[in-house]
PDB file of N, CA and C in Angstrom:
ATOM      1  N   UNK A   1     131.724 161.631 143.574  1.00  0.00           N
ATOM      2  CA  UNK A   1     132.238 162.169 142.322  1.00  0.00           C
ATOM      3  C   UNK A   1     131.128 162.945 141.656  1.00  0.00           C
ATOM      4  N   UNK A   2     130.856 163.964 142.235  1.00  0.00           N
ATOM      5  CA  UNK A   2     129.529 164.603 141.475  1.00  0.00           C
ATOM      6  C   UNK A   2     128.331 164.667 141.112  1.00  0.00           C
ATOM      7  N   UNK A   3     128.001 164.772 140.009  1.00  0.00           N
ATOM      8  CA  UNK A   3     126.706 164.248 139.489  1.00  0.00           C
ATOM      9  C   UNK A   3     126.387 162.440 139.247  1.00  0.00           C
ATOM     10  N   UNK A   4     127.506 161.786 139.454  1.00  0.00           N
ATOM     11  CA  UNK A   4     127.667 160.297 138.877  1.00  0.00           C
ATOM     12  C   UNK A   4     127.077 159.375 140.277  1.00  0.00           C
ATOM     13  N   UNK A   5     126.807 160.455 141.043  1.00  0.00           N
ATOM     14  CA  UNK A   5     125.649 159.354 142.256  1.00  0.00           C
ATOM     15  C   UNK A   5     126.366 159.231 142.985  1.00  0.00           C
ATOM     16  N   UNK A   6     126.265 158.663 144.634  1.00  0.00           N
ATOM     17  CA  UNK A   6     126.365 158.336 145.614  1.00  0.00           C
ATOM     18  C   UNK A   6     127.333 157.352 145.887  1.00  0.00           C
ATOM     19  N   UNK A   7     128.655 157.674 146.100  1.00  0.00           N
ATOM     20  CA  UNK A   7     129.357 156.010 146.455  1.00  0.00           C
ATOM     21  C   UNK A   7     130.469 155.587 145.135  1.00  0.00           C
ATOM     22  N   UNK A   8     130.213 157.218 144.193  1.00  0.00           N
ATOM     23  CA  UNK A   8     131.518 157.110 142.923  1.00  0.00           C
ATOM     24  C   UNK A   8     132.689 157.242 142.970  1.00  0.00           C
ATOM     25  N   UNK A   9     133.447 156.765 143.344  1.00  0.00           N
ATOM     26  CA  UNK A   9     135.060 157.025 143.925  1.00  0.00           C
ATOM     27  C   UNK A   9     135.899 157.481 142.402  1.00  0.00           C
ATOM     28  N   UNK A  10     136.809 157.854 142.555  1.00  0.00           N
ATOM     29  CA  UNK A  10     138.303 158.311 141.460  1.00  0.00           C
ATOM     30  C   UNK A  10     139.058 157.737 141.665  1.00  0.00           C
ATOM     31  N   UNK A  11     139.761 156.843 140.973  1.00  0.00           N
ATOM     32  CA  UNK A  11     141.398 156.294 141.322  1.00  0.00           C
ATOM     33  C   UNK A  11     142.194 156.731 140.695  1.00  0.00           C
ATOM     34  N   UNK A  12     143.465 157.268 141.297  1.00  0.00           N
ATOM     35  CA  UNK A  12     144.137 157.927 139.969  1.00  0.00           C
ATOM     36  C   UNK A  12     145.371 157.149 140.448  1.00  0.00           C
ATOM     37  N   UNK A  13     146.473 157.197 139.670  1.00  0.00           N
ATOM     38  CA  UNK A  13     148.071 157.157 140.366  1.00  0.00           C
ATOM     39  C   UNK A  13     148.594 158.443 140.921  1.00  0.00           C
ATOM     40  N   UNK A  14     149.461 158.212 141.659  1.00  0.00           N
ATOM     41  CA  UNK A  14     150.235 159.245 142.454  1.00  0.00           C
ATOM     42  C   UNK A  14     150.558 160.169 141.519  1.00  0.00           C
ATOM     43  N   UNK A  15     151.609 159.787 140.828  1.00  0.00           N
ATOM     44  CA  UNK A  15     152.364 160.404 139.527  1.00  0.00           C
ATOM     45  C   UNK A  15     151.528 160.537 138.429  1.00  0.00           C
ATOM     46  N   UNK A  16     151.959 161.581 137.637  1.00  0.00           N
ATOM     47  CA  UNK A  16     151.094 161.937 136.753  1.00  0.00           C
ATOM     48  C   UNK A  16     151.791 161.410 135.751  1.00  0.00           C
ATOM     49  N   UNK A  17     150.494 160.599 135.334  1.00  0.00           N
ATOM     50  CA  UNK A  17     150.227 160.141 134.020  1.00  0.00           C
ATOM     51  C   UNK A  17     149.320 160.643 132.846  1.00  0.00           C
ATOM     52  N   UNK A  18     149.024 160.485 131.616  1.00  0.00           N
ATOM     53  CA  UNK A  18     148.135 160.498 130.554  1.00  0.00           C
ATOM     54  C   UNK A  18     147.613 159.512 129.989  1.00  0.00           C
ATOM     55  N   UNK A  19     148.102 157.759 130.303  1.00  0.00           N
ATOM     56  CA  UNK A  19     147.394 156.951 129.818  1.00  0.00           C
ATOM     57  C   UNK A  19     148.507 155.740 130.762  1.00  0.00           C
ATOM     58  N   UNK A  20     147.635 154.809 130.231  1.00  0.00           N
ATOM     59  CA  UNK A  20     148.012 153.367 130.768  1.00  0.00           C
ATOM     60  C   UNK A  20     149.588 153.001 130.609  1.00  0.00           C
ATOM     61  N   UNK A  21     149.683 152.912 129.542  1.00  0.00           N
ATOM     62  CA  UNK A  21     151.164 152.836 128.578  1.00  0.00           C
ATOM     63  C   UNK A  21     151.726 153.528 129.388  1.00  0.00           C
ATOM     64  N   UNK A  22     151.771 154.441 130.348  1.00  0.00           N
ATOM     65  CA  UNK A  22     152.476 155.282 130.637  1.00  0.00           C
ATOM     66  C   UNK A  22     153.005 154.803 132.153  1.00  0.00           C
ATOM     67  N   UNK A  23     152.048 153.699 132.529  1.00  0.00           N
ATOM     68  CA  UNK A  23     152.396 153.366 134.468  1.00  0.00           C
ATOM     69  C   UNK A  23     153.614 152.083 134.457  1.00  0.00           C
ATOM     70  N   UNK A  24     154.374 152.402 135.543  1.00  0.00           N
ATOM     71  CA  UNK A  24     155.724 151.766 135.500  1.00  0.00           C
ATOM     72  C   UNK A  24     155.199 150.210 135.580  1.00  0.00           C
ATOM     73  N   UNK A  25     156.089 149.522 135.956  1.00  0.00           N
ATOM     74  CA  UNK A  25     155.441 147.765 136.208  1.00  0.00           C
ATOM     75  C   UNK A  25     154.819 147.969 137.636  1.00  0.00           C
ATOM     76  N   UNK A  26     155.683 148.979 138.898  1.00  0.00           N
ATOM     77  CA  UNK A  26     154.896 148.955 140.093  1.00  0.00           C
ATOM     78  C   UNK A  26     153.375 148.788 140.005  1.00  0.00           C
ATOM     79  N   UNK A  27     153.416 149.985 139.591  1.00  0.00           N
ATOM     80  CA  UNK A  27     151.897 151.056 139.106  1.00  0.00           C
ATOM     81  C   UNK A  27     150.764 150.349 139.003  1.00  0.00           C
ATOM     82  N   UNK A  28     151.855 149.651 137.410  1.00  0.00           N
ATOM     83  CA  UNK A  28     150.503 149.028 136.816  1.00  0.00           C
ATOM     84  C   UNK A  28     150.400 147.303 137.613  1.00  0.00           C
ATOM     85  N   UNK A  29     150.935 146.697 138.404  1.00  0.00           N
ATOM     86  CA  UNK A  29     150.721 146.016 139.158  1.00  0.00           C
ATOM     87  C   UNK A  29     149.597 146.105 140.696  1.00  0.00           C
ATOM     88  N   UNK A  30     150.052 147.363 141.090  1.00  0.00           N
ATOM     89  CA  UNK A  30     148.781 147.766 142.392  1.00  0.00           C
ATOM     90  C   UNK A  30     147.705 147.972 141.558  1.00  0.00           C
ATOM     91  N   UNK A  31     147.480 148.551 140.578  1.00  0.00           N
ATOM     92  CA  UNK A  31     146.000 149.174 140.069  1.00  0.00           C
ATOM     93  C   UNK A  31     144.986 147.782 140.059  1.00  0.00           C
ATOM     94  N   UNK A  32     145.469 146.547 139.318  1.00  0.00           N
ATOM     95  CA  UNK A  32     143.899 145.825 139.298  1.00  0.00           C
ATOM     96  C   UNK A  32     143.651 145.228 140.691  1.00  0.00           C
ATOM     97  N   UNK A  33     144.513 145.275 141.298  1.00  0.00           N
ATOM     98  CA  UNK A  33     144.404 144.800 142.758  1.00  0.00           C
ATOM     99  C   UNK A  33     143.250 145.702 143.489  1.00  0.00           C
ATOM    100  N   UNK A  34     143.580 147.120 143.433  1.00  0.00           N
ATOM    101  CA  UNK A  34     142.953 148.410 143.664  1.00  0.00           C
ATOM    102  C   UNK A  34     141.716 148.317 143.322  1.00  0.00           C
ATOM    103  N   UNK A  35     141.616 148.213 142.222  1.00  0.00           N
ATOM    104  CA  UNK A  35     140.145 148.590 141.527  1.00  0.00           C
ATOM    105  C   UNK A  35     139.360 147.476 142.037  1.00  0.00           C
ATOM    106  N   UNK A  36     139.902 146.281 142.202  1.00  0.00           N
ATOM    107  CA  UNK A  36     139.145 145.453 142.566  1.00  0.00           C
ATOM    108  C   UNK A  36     138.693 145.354 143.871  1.00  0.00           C
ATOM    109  N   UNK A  37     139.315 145.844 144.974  1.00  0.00           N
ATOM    110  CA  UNK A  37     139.317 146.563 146.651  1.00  0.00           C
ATOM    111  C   UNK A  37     138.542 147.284 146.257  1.00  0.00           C
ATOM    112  N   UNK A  38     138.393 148.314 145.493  1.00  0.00           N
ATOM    113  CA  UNK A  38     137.611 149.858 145.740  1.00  0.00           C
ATOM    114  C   UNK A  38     136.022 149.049 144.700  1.00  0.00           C
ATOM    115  N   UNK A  39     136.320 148.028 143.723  1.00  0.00           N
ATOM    116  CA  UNK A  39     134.980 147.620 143.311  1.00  0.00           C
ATOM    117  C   UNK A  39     133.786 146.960 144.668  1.00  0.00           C
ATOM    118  N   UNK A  40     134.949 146.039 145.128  1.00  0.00           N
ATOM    119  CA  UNK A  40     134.028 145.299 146.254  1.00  0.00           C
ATOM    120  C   UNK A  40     133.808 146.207 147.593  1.00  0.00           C
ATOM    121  N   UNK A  41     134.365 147.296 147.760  1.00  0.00           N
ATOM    122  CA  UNK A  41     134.146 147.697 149.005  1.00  0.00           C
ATOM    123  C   UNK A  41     132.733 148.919 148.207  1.00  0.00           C
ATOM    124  N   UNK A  42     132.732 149.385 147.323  1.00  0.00           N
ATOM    125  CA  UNK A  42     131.743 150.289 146.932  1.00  0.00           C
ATOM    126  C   UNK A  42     130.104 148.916 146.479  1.00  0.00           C
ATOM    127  N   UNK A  43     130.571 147.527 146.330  1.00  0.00           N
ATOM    128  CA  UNK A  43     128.935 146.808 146.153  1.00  0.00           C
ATOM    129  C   UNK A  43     128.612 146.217 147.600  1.00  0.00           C
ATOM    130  N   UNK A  44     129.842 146.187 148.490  1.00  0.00           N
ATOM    131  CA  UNK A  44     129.355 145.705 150.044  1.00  0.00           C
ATOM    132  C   UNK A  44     128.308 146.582 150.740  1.00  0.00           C
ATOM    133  N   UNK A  45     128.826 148.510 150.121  1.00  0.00           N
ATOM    134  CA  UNK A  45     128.201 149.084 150.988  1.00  0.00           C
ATOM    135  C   UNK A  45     126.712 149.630 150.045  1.00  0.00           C
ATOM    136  N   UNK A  46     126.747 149.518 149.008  1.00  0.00           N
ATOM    137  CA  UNK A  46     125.826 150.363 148.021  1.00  0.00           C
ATOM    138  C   UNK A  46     125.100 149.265 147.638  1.00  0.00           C
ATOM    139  N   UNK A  47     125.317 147.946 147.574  1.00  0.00           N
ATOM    140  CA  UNK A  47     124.635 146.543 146.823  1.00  0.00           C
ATOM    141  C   UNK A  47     123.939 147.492 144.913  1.00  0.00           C
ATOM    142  N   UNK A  48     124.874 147.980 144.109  1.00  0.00           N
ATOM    143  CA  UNK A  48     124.577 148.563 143.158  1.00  0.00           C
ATOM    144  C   UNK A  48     123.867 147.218 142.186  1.00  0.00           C
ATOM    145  N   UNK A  49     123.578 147.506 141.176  1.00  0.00           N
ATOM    146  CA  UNK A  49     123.244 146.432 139.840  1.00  0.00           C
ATOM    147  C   UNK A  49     124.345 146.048 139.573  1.00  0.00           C
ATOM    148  N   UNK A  50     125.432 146.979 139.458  1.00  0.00           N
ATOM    149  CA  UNK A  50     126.600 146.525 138.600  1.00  0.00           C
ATOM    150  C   UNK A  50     127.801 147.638 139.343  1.00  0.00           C
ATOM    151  N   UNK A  51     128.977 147.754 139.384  1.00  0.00           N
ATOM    152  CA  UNK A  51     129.778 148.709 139.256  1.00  0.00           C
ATOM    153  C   UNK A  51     130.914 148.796 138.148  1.00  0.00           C
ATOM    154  N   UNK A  52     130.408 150.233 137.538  1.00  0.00           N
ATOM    155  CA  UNK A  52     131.314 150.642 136.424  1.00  0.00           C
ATOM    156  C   UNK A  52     132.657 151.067 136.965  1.00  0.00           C
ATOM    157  N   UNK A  53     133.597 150.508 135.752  1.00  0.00           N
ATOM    158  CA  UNK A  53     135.001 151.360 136.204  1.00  0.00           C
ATOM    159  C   UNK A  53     135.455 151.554 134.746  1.00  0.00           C
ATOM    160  N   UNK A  54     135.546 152.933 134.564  1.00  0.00           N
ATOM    161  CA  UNK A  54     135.739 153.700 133.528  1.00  0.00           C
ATOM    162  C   UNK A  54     136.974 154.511 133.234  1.00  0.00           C
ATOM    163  N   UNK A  55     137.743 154.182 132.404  1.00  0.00           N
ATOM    164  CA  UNK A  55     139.050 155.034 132.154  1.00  0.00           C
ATOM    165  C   UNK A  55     139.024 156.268 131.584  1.00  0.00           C
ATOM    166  N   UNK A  56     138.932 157.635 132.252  1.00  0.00           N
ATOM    167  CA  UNK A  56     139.222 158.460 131.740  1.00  0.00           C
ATOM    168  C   UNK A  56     140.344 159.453 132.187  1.00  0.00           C
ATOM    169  N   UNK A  57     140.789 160.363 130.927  1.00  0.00           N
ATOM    170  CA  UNK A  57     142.036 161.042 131.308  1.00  0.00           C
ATOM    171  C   UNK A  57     142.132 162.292 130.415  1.00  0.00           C
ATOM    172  N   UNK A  58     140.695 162.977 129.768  1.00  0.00           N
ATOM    173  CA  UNK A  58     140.607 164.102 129.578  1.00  0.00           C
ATOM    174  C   UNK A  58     139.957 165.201 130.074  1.00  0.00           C
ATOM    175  N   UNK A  59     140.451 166.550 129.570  1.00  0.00           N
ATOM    176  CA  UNK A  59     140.002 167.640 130.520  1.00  0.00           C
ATOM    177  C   UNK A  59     140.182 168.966 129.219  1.00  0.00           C
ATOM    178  N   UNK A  60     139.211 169.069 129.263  1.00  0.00           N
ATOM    179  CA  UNK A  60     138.726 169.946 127.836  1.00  0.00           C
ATOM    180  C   UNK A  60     139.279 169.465 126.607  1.00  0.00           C
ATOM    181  N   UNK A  61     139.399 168.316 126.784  1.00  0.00           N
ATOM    182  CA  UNK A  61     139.467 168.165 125.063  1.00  0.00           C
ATOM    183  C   UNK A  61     141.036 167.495 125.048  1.00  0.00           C
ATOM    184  N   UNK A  62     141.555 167.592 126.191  1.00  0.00           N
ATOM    185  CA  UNK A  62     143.027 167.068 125.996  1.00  0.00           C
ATOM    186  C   UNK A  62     143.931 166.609 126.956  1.00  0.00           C
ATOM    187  N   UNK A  63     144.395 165.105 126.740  1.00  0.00           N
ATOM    188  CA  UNK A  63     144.141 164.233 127.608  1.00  0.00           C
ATOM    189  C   UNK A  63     145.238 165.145 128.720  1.00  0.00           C
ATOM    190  N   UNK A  64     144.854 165.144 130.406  1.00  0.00           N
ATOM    191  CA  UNK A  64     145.403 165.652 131.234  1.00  0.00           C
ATOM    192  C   UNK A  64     145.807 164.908 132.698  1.00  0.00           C
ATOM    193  N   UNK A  65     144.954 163.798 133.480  1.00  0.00           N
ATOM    194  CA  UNK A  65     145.490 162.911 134.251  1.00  0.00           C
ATOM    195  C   UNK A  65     144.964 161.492 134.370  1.00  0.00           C
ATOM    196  N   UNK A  66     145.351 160.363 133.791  1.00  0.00           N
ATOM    197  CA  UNK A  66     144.807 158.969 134.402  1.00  0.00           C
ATOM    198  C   UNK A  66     144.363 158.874 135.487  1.00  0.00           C
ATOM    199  N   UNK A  67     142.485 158.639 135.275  1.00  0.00           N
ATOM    200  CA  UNK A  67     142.511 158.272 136.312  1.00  0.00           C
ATOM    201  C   UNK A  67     140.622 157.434 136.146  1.00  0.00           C
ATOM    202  N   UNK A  68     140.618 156.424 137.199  1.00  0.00           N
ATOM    203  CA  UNK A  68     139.385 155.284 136.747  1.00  0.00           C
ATOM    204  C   UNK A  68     137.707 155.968 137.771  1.00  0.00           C
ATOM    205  N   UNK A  69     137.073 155.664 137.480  1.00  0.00           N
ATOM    206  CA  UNK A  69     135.986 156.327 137.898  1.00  0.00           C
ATOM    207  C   UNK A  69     134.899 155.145 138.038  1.00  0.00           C
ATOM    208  N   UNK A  70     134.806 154.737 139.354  1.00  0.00           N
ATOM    209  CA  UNK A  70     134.497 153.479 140.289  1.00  0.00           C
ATOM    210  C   UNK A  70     133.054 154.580 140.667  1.00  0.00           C
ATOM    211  N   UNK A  71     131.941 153.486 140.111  1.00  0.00           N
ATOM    212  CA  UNK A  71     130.447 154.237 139.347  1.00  0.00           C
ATOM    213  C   UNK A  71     129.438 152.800 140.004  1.00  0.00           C
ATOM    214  N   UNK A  72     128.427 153.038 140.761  1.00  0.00           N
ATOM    215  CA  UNK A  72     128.233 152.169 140.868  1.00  0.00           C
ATOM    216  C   UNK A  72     126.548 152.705 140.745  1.00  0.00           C
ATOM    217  N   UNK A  73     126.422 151.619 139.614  1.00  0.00           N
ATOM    218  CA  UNK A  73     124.862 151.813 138.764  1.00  0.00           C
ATOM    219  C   UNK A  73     123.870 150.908 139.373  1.00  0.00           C
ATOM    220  N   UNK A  74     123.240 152.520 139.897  1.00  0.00           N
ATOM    221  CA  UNK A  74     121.897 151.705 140.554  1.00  0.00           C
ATOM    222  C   UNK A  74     120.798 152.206 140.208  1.00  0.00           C
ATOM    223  N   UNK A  75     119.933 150.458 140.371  1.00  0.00           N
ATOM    224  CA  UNK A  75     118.589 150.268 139.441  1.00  0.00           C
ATOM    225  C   UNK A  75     117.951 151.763 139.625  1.00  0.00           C
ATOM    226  N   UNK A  76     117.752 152.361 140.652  1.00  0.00           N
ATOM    227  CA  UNK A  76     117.168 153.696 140.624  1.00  0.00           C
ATOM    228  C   UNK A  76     117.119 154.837 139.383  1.00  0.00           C
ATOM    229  N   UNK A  77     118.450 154.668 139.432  1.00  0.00           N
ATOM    230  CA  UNK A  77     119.126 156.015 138.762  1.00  0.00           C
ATOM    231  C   UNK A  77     118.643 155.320 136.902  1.00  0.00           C
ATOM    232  N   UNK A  78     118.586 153.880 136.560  1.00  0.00           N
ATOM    233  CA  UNK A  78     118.703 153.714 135.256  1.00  0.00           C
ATOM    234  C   UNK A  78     117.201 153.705 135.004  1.00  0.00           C
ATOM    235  N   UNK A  79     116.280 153.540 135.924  1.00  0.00           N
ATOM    236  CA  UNK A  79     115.089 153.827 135.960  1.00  0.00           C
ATOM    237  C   UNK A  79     114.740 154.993 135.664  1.00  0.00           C
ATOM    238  N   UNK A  80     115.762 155.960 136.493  1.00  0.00           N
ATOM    239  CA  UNK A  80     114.849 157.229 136.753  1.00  0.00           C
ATOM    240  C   UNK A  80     115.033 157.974 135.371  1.00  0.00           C
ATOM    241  N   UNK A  81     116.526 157.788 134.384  1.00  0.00           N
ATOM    242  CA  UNK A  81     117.310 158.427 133.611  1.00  0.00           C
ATOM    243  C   UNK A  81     116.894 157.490 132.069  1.00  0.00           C
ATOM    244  N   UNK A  82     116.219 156.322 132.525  1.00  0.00           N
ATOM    245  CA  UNK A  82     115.893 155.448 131.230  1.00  0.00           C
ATOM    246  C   UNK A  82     117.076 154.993 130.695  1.00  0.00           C
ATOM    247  N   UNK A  83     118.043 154.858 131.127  1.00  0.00           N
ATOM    248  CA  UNK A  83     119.781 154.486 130.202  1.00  0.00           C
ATOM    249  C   UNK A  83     120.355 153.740 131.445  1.00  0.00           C
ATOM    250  N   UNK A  84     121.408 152.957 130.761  1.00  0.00           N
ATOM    251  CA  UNK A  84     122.480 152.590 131.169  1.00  0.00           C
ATOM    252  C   UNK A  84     123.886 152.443 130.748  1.00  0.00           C
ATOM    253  N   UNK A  85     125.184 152.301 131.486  1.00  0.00           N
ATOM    254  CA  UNK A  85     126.473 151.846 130.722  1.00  0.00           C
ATOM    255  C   UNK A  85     126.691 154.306 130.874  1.00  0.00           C
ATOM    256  N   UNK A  86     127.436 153.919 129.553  1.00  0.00           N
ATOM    257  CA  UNK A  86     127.828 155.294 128.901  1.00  0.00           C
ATOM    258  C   UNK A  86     126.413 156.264 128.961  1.00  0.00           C
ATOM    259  N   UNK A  87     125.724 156.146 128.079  1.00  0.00           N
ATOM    260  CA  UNK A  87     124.244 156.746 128.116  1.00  0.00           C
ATOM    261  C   UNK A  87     123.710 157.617 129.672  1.00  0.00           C
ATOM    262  N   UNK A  88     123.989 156.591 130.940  1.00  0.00           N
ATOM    263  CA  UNK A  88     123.177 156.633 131.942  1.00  0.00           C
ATOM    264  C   UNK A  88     124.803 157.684 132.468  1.00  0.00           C
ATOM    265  N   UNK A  89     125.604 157.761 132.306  1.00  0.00           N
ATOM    266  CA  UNK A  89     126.869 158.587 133.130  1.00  0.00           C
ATOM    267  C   UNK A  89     126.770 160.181 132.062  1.00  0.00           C
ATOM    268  N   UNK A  90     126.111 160.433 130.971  1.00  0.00           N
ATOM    269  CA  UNK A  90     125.989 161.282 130.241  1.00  0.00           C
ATOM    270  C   UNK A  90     124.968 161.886 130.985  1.00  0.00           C
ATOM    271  N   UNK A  91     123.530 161.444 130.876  1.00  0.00           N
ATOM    272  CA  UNK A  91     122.306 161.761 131.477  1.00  0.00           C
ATOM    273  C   UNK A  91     122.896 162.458 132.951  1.00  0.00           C
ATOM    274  N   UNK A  92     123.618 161.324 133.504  1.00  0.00           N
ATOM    275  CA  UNK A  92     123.810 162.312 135.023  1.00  0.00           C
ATOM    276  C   UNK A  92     124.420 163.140 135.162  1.00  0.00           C
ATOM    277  N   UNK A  93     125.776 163.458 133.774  1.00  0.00           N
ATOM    278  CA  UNK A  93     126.026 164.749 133.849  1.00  0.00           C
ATOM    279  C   UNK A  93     125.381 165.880 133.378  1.00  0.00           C
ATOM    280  N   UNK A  94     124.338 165.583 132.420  1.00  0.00           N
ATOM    281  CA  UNK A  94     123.300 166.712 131.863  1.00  0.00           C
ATOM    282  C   UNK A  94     122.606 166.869 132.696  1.00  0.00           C
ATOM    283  N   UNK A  95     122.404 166.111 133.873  1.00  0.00           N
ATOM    284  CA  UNK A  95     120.859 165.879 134.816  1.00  0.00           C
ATOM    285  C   UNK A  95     121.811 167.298 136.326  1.00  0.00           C
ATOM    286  N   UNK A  96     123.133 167.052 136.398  1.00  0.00           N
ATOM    287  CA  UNK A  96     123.996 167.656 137.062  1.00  0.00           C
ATOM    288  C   UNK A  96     123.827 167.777 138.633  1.00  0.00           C
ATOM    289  N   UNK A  97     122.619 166.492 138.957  1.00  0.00           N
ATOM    290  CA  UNK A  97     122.291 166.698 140.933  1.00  0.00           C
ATOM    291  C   UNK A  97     123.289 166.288 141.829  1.00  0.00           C
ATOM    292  N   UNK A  98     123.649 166.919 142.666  1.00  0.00           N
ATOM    293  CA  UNK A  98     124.494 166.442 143.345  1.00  0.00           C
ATOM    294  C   UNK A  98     124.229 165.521 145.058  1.00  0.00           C
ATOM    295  N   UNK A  99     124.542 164.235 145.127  1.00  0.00           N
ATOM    296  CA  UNK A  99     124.138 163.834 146.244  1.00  0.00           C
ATOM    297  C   UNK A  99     124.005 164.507 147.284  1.00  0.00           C
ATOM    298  N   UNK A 100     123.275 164.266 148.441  1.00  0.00           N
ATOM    299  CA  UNK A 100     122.961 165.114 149.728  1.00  0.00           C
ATOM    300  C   UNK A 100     124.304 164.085 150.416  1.00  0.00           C
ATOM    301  N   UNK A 101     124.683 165.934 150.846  1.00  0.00           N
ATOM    302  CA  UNK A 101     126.531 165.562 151.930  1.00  0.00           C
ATOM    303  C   UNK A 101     126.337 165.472 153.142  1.00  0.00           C
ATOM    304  N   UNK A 102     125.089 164.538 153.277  1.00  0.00           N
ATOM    305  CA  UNK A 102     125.116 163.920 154.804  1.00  0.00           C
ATOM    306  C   UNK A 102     125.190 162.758 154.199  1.00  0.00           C
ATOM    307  N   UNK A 103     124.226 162.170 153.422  1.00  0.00           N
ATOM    308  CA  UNK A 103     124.386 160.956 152.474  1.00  0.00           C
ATOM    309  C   UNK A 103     125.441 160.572 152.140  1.00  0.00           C
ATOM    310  N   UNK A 104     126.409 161.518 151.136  1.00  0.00           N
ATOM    311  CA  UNK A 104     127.948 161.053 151.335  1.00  0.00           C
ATOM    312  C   UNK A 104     128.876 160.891 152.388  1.00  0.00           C
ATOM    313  N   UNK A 105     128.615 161.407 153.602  1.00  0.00           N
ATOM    314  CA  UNK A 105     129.252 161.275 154.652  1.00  0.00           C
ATOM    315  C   UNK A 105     129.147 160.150 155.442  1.00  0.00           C
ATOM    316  N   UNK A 106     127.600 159.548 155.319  1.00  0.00           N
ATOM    317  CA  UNK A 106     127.222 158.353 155.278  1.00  0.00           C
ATOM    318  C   UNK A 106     127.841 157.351 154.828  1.00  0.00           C
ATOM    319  N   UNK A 107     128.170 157.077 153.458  1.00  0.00           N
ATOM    320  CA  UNK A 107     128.629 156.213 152.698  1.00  0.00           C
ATOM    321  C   UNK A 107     130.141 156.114 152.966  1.00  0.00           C
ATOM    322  N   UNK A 108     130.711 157.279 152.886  1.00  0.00           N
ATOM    323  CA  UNK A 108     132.471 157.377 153.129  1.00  0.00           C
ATOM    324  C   UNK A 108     132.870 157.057 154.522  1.00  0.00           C
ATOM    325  N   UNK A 109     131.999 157.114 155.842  1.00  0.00           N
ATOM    326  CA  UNK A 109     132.064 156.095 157.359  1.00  0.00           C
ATOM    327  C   UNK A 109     132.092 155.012 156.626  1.00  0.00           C
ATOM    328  N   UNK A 110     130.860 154.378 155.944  1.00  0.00           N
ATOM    329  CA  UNK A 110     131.422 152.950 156.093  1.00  0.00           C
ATOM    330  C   UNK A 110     132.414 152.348 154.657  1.00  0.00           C
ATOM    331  N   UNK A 111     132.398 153.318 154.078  1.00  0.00           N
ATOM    332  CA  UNK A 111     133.512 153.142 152.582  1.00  0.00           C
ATOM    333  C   UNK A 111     135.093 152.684 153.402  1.00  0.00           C
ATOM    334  N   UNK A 112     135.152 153.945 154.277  1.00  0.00           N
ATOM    335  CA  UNK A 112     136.863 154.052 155.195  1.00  0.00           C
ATOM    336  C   UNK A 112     137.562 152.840 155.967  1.00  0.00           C
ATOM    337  N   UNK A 113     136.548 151.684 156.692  1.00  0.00           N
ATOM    338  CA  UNK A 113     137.537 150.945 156.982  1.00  0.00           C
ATOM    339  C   UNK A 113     137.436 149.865 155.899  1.00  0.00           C
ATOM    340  N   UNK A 114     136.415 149.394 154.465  1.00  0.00           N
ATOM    341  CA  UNK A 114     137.091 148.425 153.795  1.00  0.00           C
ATOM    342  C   UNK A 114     137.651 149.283 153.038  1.00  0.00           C
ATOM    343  N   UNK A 115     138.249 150.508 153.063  1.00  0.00           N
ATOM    344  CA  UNK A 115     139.545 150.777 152.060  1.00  0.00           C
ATOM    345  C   UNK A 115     140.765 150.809 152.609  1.00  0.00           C
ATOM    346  N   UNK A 116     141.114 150.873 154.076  1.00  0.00           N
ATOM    347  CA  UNK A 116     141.905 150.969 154.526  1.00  0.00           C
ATOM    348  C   UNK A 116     143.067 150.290 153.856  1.00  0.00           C
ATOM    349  N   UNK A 117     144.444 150.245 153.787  1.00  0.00           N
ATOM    350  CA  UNK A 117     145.285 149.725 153.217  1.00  0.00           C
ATOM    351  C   UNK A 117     145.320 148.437 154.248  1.00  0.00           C
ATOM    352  N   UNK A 118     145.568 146.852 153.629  1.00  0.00           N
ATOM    353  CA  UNK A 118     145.915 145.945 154.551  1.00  0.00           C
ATOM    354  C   UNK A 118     147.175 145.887 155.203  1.00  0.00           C
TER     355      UNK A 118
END
């Protein structure tokens, strides 16, 4: 996912949404299941400090698709940026580096079979 480091996944729903309130009972039934698959399969392979999962759903200023942003904060990066939480995901978008895409290609081999659907 960009500047947000190595191993940041997006979850969105299929259907477009603008907020929570908005996902049917299906929806909102797969999602914590989800997040929690896509939390543990992103600290199996990254062993982060922590992994963030962050709700956002704007796009210049006005909200445009739900969707969670699976961030996984490592000691490196809060070192290197002096912040953490909100602070340290600001910094990396002002900081704007983008991981090396052998590195991500790296990570998404072994990301692919614990995401696989069971």
């Amino acid at each position: 996912m960009g500047p947000l480091g190595l191993g940041t996944l997006v979850v969105k729903p299929v259907r477009h949404v603008v907020q929570l309130a908005d996902l049917d009972d299906a929806e909102s039934e797969a999602l914590g299941p989800l997040l929690r698959r896509v939390s543990a399969a992103v600290t199996e392979v990254l062993q982060p400090e922590q992994v963030y999962v962050c709700l956002w759903s704007h796009a210049g200023g006005v909200p445009g698709h739900l969707h969670f942003v699976v961030q996984p904060a490592m000691k490196a990066d809060m070192d290197r940026f002096d912040a953490f939480g909100p602070a340290l995901q600001m910094a990396m978008f002002r900081d704007g580096a983008l991981p090396d895409e052998a590195e991500v290609e790296m990570v998404c081999r072994r990301l692919r079979p614990l995401l696989r659907s069971p």
